[in-house]
PDB file of N, CA and C in Angstrom:
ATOM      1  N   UNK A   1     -11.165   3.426 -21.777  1.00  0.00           N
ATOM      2  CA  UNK A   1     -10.842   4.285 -20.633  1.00  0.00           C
ATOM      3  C   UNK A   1      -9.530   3.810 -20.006  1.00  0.00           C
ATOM      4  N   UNK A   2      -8.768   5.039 -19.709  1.00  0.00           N
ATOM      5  CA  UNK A   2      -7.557   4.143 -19.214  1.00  0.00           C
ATOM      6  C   UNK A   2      -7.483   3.562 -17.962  1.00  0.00           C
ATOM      7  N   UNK A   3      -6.553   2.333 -17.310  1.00  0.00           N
ATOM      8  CA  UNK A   3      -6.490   2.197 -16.000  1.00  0.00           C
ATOM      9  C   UNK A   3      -5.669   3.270 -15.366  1.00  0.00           C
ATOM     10  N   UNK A   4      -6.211   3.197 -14.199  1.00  0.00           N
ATOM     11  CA  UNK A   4      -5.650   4.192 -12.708  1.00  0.00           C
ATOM     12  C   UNK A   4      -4.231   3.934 -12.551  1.00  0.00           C
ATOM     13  N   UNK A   5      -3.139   4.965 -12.615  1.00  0.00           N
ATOM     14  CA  UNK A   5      -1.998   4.167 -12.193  1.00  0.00           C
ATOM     15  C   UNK A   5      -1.767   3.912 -10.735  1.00  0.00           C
ATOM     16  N   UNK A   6      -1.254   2.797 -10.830  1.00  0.00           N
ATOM     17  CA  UNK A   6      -1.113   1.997  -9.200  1.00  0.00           C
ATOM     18  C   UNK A   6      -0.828   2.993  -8.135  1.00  0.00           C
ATOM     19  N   UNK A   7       0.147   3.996  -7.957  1.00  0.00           N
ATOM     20  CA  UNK A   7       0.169   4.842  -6.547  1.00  0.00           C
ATOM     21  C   UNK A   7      -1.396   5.326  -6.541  1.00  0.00           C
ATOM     22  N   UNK A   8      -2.218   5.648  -7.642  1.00  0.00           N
ATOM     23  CA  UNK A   8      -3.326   6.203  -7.193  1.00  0.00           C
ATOM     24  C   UNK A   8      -4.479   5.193  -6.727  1.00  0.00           C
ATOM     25  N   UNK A   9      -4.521   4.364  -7.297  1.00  0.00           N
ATOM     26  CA  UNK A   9      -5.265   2.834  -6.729  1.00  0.00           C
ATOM     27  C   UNK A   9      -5.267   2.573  -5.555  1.00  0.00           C
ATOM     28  N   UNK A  10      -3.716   2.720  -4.725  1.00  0.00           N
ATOM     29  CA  UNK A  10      -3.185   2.465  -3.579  1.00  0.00           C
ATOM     30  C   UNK A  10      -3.647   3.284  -2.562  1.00  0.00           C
ATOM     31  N   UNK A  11      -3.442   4.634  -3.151  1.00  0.00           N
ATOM     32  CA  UNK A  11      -3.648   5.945  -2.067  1.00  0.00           C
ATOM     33  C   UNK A  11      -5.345   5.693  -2.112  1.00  0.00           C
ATOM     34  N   UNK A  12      -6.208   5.448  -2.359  1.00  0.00           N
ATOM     35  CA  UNK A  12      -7.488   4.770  -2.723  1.00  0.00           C
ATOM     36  C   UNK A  12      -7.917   3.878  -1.701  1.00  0.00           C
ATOM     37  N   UNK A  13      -7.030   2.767  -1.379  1.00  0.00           N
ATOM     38  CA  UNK A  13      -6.841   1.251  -0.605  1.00  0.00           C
ATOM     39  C   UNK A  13      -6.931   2.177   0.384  1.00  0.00           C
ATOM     40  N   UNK A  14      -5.839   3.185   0.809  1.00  0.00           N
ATOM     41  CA  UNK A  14      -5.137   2.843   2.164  1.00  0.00           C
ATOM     42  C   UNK A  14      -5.667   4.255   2.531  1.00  0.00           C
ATOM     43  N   UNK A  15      -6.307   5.323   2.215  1.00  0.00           N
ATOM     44  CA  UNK A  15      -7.083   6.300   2.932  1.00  0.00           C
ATOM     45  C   UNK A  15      -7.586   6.123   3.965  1.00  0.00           C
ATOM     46  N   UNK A  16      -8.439   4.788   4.288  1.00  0.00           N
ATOM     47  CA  UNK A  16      -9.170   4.231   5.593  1.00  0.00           C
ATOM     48  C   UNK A  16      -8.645   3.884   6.304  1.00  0.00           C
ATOM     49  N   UNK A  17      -7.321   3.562   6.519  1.00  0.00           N
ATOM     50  CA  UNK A  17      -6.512   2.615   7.023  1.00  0.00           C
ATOM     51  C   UNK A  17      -5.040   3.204   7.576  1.00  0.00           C
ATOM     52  N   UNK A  18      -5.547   4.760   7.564  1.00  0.00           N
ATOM     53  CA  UNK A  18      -4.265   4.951   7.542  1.00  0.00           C
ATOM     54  C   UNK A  18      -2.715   5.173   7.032  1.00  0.00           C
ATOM     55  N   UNK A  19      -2.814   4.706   5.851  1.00  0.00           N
ATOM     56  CA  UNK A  19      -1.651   4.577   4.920  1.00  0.00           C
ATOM     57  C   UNK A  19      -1.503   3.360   4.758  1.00  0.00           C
ATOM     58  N   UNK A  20      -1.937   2.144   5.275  1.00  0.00           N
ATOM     59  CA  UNK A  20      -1.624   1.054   5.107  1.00  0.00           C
ATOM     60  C   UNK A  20      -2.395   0.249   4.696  1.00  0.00           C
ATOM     61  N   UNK A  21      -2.250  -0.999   3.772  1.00  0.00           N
ATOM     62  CA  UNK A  21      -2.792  -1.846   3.307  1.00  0.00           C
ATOM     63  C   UNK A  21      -1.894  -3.555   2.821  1.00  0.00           C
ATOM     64  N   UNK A  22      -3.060  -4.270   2.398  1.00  0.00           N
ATOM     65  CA  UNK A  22      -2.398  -5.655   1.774  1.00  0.00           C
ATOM     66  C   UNK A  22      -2.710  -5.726   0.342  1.00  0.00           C
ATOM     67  N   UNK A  23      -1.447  -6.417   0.365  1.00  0.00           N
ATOM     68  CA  UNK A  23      -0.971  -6.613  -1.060  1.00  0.00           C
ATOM     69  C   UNK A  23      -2.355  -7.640  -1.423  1.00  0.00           C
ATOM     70  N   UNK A  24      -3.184  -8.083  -1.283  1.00  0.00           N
ATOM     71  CA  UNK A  24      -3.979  -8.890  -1.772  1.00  0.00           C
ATOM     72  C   UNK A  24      -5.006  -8.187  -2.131  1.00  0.00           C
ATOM     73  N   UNK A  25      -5.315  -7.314  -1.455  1.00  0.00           N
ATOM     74  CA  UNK A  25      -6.419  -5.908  -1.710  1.00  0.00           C
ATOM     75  C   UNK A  25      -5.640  -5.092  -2.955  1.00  0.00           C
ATOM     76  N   UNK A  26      -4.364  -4.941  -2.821  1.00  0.00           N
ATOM     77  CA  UNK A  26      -4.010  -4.210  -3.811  1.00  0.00           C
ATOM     78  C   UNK A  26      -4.395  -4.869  -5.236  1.00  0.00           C
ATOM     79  N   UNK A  27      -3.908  -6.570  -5.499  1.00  0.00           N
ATOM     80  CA  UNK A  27      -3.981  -7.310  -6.286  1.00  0.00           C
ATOM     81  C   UNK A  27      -5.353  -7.350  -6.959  1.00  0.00           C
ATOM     82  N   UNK A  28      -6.092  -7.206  -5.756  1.00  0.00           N
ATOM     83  CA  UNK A  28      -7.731  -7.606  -6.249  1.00  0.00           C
ATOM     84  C   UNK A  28      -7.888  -6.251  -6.993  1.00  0.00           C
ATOM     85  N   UNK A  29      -7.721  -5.215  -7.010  1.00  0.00           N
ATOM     86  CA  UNK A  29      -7.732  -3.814  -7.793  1.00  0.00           C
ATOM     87  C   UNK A  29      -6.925  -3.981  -8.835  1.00  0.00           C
ATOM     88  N   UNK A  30      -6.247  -4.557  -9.508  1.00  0.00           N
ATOM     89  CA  UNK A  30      -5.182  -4.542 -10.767  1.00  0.00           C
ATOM     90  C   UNK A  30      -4.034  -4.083 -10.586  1.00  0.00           C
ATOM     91  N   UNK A  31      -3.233  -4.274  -9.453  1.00  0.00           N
ATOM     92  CA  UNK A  31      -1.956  -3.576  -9.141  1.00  0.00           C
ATOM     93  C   UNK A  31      -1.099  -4.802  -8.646  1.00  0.00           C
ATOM     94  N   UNK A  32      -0.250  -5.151  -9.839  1.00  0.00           N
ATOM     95  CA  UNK A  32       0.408  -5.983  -9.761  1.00  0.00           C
ATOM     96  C   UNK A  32       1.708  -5.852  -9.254  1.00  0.00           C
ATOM     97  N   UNK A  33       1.881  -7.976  -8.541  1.00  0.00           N
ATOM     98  CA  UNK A  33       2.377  -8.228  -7.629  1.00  0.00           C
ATOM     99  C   UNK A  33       4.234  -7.222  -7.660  1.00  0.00           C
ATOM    100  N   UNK A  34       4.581  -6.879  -8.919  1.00  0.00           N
ATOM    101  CA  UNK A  34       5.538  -6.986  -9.970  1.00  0.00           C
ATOM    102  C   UNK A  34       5.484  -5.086  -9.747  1.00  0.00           C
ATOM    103  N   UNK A  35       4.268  -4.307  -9.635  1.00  0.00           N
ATOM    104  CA  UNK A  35       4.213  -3.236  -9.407  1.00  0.00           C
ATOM    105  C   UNK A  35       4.714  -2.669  -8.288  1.00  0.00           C
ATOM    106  N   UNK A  36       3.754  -3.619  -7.232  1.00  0.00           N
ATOM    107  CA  UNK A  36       4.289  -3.231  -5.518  1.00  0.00           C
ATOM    108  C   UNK A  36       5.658  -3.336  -5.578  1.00  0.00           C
ATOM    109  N   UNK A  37       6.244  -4.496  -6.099  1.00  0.00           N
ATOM    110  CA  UNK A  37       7.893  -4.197  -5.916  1.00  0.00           C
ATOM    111  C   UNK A  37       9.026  -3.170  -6.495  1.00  0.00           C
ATOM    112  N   UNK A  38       8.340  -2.764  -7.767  1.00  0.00           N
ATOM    113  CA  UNK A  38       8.746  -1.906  -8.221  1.00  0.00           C
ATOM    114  C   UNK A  38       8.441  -0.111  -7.105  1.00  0.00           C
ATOM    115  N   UNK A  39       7.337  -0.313  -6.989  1.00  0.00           N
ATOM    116  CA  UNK A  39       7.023   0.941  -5.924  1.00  0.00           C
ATOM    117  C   UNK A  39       7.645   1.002  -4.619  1.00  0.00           C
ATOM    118  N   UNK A  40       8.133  -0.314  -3.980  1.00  0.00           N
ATOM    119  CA  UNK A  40       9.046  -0.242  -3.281  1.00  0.00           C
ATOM    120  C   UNK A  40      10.313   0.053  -3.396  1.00  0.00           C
ATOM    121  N   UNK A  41      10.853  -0.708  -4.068  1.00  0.00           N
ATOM    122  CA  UNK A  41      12.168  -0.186  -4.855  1.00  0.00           C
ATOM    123  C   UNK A  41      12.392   1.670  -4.912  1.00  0.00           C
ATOM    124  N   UNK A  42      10.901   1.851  -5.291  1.00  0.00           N
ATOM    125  CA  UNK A  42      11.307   3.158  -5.756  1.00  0.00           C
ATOM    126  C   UNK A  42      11.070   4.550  -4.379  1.00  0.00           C
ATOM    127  N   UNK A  43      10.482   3.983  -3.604  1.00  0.00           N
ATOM    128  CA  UNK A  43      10.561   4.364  -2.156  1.00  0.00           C
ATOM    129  C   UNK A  43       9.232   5.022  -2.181  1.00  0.00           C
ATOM    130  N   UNK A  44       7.790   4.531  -2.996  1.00  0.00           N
ATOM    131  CA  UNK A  44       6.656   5.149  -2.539  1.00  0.00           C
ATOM    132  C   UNK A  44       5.976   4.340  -1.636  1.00  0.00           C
ATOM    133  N   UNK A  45       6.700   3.150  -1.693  1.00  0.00           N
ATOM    134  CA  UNK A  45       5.460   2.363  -0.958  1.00  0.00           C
ATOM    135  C   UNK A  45       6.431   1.509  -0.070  1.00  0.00           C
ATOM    136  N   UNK A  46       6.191   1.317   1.401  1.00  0.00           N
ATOM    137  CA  UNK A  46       7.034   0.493   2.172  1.00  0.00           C
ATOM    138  C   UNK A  46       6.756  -1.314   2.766  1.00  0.00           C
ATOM    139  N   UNK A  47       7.358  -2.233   2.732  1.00  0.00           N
ATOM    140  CA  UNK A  47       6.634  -3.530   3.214  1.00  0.00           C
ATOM    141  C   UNK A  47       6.966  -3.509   5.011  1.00  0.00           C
ATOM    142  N   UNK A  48       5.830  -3.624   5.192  1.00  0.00           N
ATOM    143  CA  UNK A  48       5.755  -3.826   7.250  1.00  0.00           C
ATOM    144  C   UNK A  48       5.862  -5.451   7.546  1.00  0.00           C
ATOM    145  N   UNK A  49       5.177  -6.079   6.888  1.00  0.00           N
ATOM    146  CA  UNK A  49       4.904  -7.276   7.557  1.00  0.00           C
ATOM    147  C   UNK A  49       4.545  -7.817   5.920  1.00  0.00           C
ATOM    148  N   UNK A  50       4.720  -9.605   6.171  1.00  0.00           N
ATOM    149  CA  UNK A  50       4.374  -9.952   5.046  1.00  0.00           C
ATOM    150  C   UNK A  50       3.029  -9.805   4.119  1.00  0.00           C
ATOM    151  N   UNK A  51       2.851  -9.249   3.164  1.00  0.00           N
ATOM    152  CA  UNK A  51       2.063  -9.006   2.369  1.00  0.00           C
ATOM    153  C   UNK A  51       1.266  -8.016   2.695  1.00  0.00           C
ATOM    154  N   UNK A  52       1.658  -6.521   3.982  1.00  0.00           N
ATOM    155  CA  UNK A  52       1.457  -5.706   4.367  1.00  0.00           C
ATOM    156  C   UNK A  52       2.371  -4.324   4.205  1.00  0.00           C
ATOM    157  N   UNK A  53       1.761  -3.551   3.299  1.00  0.00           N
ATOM    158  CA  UNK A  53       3.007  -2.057   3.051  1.00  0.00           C
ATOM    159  C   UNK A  53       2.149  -0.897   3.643  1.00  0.00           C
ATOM    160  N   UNK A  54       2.845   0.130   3.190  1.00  0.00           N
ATOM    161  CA  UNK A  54       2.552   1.360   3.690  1.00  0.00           C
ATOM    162  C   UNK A  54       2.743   2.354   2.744  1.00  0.00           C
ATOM    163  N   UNK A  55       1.636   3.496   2.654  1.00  0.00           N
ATOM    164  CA  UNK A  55       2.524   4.556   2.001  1.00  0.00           C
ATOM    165  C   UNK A  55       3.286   5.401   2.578  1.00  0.00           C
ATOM    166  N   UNK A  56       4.772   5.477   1.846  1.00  0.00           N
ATOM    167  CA  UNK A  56       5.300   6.464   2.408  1.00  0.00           C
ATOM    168  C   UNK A  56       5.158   8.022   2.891  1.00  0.00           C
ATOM    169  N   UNK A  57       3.985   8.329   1.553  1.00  0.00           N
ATOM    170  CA  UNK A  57       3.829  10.176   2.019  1.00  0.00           C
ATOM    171  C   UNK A  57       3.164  10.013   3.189  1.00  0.00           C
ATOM    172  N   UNK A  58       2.268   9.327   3.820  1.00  0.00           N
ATOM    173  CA  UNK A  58       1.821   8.962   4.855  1.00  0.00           C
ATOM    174  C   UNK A  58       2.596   9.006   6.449  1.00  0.00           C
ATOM    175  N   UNK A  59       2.697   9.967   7.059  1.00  0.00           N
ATOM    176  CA  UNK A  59       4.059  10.300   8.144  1.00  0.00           C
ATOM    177  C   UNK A  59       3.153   8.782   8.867  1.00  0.00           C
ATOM    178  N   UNK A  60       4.508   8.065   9.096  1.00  0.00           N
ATOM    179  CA  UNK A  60       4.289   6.740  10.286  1.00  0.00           C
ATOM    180  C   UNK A  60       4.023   7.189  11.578  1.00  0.00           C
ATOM    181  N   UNK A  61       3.114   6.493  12.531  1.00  0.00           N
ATOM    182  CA  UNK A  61       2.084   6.581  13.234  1.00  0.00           C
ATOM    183  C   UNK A  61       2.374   5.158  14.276  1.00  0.00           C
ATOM    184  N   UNK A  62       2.408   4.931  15.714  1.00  0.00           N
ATOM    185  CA  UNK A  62       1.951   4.147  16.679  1.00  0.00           C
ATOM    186  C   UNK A  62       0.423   3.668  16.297  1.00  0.00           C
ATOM    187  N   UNK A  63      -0.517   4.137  15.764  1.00  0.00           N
ATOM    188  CA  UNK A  63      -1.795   4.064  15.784  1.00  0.00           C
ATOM    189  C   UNK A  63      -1.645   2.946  13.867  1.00  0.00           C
ATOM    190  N   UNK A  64      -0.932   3.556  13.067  1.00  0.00           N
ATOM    191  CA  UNK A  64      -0.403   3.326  11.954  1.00  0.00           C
ATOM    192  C   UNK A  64       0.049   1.550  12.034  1.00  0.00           C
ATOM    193  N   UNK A  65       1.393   1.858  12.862  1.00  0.00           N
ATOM    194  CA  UNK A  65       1.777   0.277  13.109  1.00  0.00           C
ATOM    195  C   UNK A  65       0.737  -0.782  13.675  1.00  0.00           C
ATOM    196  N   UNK A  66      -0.268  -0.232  14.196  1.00  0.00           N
ATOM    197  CA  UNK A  66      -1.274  -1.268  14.750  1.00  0.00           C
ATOM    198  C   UNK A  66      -2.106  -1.746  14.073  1.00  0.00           C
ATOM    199  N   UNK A  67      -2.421  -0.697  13.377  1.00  0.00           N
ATOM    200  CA  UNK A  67      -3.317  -1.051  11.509  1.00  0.00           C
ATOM    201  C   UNK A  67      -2.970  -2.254  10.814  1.00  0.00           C
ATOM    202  N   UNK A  68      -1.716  -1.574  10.947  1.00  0.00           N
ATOM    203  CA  UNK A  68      -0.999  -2.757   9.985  1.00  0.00           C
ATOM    204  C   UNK A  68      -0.186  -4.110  10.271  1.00  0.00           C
ATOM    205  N   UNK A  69      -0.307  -4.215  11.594  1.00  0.00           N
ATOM    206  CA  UNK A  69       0.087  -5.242  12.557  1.00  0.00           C
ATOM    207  C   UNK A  69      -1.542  -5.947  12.934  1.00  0.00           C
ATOM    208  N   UNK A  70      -2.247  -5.340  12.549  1.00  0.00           N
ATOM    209  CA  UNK A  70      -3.782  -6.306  12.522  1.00  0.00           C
ATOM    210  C   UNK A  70      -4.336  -6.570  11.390  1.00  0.00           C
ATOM    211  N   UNK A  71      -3.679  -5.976  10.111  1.00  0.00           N
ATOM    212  CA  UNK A  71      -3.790  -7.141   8.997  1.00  0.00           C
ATOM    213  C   UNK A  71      -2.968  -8.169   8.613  1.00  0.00           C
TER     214      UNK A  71
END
């Protein structure tokens, strides 16, 4: 069976949360460290705080930054 590709893994993570999540949650799902940077690079996924991103289709949020300023 194949694996999930990583934006969909992610959008997965960060449904609850708002758009946002940690890279360690991502990791623990198979979405490597090497991926997130590449998804940044490529402007789907944004870094807030260390080892904390965001998705971009996700319109940013006051309620958003607090999410992710409390992980």
């Amino acid at each position: 069976m194949p694996k999930d590709p990583a934006p969909a893994v992610l959008s997965r993570l960060a449904v609850r949360s708002l758009g946002v999540f940690r890279g360690r949650d991502a990791a623990a799902l198979g979405v490597a460290r090497k991926q997130l940077t590449q998804l940044c690079a490529s402007g789907i996924i944004e870094r807030l705080h260390p080892d904390v991103y965001r998705m971009t289709a996700v319109a940013p949020s006051h309620e958003q930054h607090v999410r992710a300023a409390l992980l």
